[in-house]
Structures are given as C-alpha cells and as structure tokens.
C-alpha atoms as a PDB file:
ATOM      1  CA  UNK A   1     101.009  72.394 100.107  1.00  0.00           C
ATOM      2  CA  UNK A   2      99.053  69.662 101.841  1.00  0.00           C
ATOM      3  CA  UNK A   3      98.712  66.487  99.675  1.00  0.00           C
ATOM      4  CA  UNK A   4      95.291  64.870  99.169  1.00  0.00           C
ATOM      5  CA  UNK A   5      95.656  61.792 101.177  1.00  0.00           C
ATOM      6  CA  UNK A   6      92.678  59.699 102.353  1.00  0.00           C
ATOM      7  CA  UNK A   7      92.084  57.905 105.596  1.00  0.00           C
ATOM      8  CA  UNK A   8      90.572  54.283 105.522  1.00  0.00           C
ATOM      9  CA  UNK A   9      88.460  53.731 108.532  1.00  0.00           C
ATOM     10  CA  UNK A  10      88.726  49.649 108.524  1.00  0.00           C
ATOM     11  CA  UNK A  11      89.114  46.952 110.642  1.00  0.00           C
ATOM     12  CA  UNK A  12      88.558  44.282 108.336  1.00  0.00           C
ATOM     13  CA  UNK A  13      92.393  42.595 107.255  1.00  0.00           C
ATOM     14  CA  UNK A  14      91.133  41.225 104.160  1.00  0.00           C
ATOM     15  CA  UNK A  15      88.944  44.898 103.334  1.00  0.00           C
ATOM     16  CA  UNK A  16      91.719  46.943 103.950  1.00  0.00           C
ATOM     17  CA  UNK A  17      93.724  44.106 101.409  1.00  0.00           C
ATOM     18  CA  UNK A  18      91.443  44.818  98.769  1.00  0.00           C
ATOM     19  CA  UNK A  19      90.811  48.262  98.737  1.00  0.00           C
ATOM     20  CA  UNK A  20      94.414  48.768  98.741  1.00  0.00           C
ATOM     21  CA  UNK A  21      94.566  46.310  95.714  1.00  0.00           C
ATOM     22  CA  UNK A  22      91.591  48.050  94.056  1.00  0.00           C
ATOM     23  CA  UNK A  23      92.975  51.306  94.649  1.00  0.00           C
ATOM     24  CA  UNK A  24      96.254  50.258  92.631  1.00  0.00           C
ATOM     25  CA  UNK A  25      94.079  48.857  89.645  1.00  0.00           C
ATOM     26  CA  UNK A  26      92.451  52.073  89.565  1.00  0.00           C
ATOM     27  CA  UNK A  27      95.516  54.072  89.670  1.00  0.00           C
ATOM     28  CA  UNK A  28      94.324  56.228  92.584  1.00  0.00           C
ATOM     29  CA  UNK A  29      97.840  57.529  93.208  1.00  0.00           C
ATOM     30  CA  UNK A  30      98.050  59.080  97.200  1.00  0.00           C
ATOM     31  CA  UNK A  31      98.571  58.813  99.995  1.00  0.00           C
ATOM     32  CA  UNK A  32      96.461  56.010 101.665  1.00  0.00           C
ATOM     33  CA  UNK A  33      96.263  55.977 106.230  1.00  0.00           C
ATOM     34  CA  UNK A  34      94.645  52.762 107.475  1.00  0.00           C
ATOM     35  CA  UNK A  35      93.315  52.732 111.141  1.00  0.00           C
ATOM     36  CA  UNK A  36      91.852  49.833 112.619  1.00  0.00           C
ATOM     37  CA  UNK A  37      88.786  51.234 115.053  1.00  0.00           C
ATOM     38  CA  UNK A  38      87.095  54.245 116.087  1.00  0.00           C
ATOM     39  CA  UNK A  39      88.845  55.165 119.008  1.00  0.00           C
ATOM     40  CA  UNK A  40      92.327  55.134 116.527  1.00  0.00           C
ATOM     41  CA  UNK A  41      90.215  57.131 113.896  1.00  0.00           C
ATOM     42  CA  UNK A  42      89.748  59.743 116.113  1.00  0.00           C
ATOM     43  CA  UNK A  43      93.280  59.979 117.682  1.00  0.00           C
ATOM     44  CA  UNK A  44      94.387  60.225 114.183  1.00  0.00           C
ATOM     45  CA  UNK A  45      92.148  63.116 113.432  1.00  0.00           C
ATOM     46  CA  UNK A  46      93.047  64.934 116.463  1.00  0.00           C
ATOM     47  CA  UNK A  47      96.920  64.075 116.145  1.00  0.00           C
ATOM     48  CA  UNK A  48      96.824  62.163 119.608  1.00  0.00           C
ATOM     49  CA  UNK A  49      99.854  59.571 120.016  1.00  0.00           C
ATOM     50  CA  UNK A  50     101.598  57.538 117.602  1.00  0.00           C
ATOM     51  CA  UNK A  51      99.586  60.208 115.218  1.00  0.00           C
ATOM     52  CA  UNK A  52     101.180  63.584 116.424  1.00  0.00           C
ATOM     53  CA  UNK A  53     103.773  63.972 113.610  1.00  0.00           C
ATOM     54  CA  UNK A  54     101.381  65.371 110.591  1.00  0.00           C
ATOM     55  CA  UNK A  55     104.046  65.381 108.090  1.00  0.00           C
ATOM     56  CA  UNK A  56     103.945  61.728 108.734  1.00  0.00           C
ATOM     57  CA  UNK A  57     100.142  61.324 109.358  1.00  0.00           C
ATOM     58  CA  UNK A  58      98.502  64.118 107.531  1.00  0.00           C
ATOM     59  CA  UNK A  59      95.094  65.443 108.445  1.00  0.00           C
ATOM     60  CA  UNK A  60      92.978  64.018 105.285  1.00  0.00           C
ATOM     61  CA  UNK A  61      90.796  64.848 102.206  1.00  0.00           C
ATOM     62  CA  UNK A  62      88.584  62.466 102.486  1.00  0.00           C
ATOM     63  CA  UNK A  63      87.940  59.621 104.973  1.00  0.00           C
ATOM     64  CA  UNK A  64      86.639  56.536 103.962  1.00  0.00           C
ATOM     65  CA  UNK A  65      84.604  54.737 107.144  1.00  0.00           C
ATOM     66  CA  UNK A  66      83.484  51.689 107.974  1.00  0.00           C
ATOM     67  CA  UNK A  67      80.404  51.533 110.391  1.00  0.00           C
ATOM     68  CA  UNK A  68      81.126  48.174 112.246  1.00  0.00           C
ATOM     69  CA  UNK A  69      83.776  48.939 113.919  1.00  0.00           C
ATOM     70  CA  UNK A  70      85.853  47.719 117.380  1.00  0.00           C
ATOM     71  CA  UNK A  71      85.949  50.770 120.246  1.00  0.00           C
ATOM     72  CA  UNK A  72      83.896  53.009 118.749  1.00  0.00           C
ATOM     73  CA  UNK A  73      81.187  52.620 116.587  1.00  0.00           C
ATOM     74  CA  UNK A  74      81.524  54.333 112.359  1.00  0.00           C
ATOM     75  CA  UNK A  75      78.337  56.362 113.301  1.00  0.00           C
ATOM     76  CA  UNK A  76      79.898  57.992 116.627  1.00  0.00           C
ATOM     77  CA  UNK A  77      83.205  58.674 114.545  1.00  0.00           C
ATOM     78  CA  UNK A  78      81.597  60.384 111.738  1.00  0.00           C
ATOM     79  CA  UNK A  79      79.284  62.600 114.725  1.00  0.00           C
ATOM     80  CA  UNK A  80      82.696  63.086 116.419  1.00  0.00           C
ATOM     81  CA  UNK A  81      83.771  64.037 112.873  1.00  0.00           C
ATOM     82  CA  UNK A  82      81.159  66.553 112.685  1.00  0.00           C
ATOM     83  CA  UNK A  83      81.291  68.120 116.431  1.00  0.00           C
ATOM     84  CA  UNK A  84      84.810  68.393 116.922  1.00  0.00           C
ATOM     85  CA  UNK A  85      87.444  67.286 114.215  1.00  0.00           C
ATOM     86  CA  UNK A  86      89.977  69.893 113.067  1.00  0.00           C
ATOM     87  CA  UNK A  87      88.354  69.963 109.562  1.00  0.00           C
ATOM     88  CA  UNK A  88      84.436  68.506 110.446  1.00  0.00           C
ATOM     89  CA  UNK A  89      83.457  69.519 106.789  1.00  0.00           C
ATOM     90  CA  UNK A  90      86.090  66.769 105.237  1.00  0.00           C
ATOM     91  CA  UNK A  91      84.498  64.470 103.132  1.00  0.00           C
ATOM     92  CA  UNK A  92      83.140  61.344 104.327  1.00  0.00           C
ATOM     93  CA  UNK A  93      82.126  58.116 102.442  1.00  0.00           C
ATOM     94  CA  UNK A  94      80.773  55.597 104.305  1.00  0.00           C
ATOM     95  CA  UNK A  95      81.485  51.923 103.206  1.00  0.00           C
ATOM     96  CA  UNK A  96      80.074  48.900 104.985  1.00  0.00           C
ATOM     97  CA  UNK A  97      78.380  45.729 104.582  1.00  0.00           C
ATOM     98  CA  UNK A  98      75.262  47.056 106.240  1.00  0.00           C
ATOM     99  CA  UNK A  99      72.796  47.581 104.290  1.00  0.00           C
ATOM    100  CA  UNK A 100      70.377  48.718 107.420  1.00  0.00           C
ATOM    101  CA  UNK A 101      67.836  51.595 106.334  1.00  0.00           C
ATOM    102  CA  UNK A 102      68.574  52.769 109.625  1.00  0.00           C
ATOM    103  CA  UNK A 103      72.060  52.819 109.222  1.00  0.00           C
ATOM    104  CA  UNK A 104      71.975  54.482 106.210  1.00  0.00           C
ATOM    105  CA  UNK A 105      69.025  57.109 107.389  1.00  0.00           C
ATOM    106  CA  UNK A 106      71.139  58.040 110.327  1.00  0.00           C
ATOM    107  CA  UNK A 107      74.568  58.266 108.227  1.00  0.00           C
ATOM    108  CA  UNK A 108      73.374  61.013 106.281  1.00  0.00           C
ATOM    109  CA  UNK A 109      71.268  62.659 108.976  1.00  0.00           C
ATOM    110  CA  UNK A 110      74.991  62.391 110.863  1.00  0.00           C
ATOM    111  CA  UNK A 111      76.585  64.271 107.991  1.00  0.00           C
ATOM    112  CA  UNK A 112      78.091  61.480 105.549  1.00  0.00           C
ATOM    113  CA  UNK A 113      78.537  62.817 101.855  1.00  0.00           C
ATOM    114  CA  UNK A 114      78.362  59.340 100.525  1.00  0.00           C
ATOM    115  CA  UNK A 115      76.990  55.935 101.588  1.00  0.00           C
ATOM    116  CA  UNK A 116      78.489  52.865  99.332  1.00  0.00           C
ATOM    117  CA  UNK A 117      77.801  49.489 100.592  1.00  0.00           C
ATOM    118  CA  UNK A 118      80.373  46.970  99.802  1.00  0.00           C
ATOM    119  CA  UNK A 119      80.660  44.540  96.840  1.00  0.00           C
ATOM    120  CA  UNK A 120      80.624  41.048  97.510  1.00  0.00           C
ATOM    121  CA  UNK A 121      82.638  40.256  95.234  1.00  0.00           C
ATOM    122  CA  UNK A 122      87.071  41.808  94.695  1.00  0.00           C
ATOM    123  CA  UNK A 123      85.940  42.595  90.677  1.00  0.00           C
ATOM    124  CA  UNK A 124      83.148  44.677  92.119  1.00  0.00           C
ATOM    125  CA  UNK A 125      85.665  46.646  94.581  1.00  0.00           C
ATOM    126  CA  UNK A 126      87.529  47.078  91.599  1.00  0.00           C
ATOM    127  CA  UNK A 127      84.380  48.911  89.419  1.00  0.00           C
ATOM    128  CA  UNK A 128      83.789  50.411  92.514  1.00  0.00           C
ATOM    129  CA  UNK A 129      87.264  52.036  93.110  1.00  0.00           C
ATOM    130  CA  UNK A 130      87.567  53.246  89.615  1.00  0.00           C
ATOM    131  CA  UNK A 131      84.109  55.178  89.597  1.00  0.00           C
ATOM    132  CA  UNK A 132      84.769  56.330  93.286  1.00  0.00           C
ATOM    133  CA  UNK A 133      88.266  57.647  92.071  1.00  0.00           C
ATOM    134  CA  UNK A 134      86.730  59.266  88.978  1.00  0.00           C
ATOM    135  CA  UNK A 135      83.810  61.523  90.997  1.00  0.00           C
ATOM    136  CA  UNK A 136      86.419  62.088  94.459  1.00  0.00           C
ATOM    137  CA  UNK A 137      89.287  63.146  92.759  1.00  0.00           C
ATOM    138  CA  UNK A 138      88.374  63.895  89.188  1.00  0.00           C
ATOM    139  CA  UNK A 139      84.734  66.175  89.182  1.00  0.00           C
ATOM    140  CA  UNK A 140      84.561  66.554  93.252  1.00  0.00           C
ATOM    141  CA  UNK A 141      85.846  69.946  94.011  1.00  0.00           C
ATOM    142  CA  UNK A 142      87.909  70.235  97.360  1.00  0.00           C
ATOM    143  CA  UNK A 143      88.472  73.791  99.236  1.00  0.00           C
ATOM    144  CA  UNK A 144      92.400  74.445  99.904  1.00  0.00           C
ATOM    145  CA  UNK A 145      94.765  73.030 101.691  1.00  0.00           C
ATOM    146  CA  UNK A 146      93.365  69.828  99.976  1.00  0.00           C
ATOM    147  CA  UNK A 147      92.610  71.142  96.144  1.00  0.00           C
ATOM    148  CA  UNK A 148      95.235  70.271  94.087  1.00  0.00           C
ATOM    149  CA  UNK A 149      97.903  73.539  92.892  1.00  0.00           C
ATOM    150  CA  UNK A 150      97.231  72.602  89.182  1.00  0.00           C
ATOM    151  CA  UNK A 151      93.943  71.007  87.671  1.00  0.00           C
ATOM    152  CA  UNK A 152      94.419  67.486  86.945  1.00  0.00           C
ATOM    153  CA  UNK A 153      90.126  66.496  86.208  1.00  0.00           C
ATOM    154  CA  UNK A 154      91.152  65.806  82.913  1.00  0.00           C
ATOM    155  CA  UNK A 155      93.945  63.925  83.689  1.00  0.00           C
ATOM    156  CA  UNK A 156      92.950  61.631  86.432  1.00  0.00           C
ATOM    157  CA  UNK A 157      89.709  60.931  84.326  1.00  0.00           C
ATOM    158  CA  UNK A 158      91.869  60.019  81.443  1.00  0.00           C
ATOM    159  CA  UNK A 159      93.430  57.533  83.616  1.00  0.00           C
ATOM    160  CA  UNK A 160      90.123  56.070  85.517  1.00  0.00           C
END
C-alpha cells in the first residue's frame, strides 16, 4: 500500500523550516519530500535521477507548490503537472507570497485545487497547517493507491 506522503515544492530555507515546524505542531504525521525548484519538482514526479528509487521517493498525495520558483516557474510545474505527470489529477495546493490576481486566476485556470497565500507571520503557518491538515487528510477524500486502508477522519480530526 502506497503511503500518503506529500511533496513540498519550496525553495525558500527558512519556508521549508517552518512548514516542517508547523507540520509537527499540527501533528501531520507522513511522509514529507522537499525539492528546491521546478526543474527538481518535475524530475521527482517523473522518477528522473537521484529520484528513481520510489520506495525511497514515492510518487505523492498531494503536492504543495510554491509559484516563485528557481528553473522553472510554480505555474509551468503545476501545467506540466496537468499534461504529463504520472498521476496529473494529484492534488495541488498552491502556497506563495503572491498575492497577484493574475497569479491566482491562472492557478486555477492551470488546474490547482487550492490557492493559500502565506502568513506573514510562523503562528499563522501554524493555524494554517492545522486547518490545512484537518480538510487534506481528515474530510478530503483521496482515490487508491493514496486513500488510507482504514478510515482515520475521525481520528486525525481528533488530533487537529
């Protein structure tokens, strides 16, 4: 059975602490893949590389992308997503500091399930996490090989 892991689209050092650090507060207990850029986000998703070994680098659940990104901009990963990944209906949530209409217009015309800008502040991360963990991997429904072998909405709420 394939365990829900997540991706984390981020090139950010100081994002990628936090979310890690929010993710722990909210008890959001998986398997968590950072990449740094674009081009690595999609040589991850197509097992390229350093990334061939999918016991080791799993294809995710859910990917959670940045849009201002090195190589390859979050918008031309999440249409790259959508043309030609293994799995293009995996979840995506975009989070980014832009808060561009246009950025957020074209995100969802491009096929992103979620848009969440980012807090300013850690505390908000935090709120953040806890809510994000509570719809993703509480109420959200997943199809197979992601969805869990027993229910565990009650559970994970219980612990949000």
């Amino acid at each position: 059975m394939n365990i829900f892991s997540v991706l984390l689209v981020e090139d950010d050092e100081n994002d990628v602490f936090f979310f890690k650090r929010a993710a722990e507060k909210a008890n959001l207990h998986c398997p968590l893949h950072i990449v740094r850029d674009g081009d690595e986000a999609v040589a991850y998703l197509q097992g390229d590389g350093v990334f061939a070994n999918r016991e080791q680098f799993p294809l995710p659940c859910l990917i959670v992308l940045d849009l201002n990104l090195p190589q390859k901009h979050g918008l031309d990963v999440l249409q790259w997503i959508r043309a030609s990944a293994p799995d293009p209906a995996v979840p995506v949530v975009i989070l980014t500091s832009s808060t561009s209409d246009d950025d957020l217009r074209e995100a969802y015309r491009f096929g992103a399930n979620s848009y969440l800008n980012k807090p300013s502040l850690p505390d908000g991360l935090d709120e953040m996490l806890r809510t994000f963990k509570a719809y993703w991997f509480g109420l959200n429904r997943v199809p197979p090989p992601c969805a869990p072998a027993a229910p565990h909405s009650k559970e994970m709420l219980a612990r949000a």
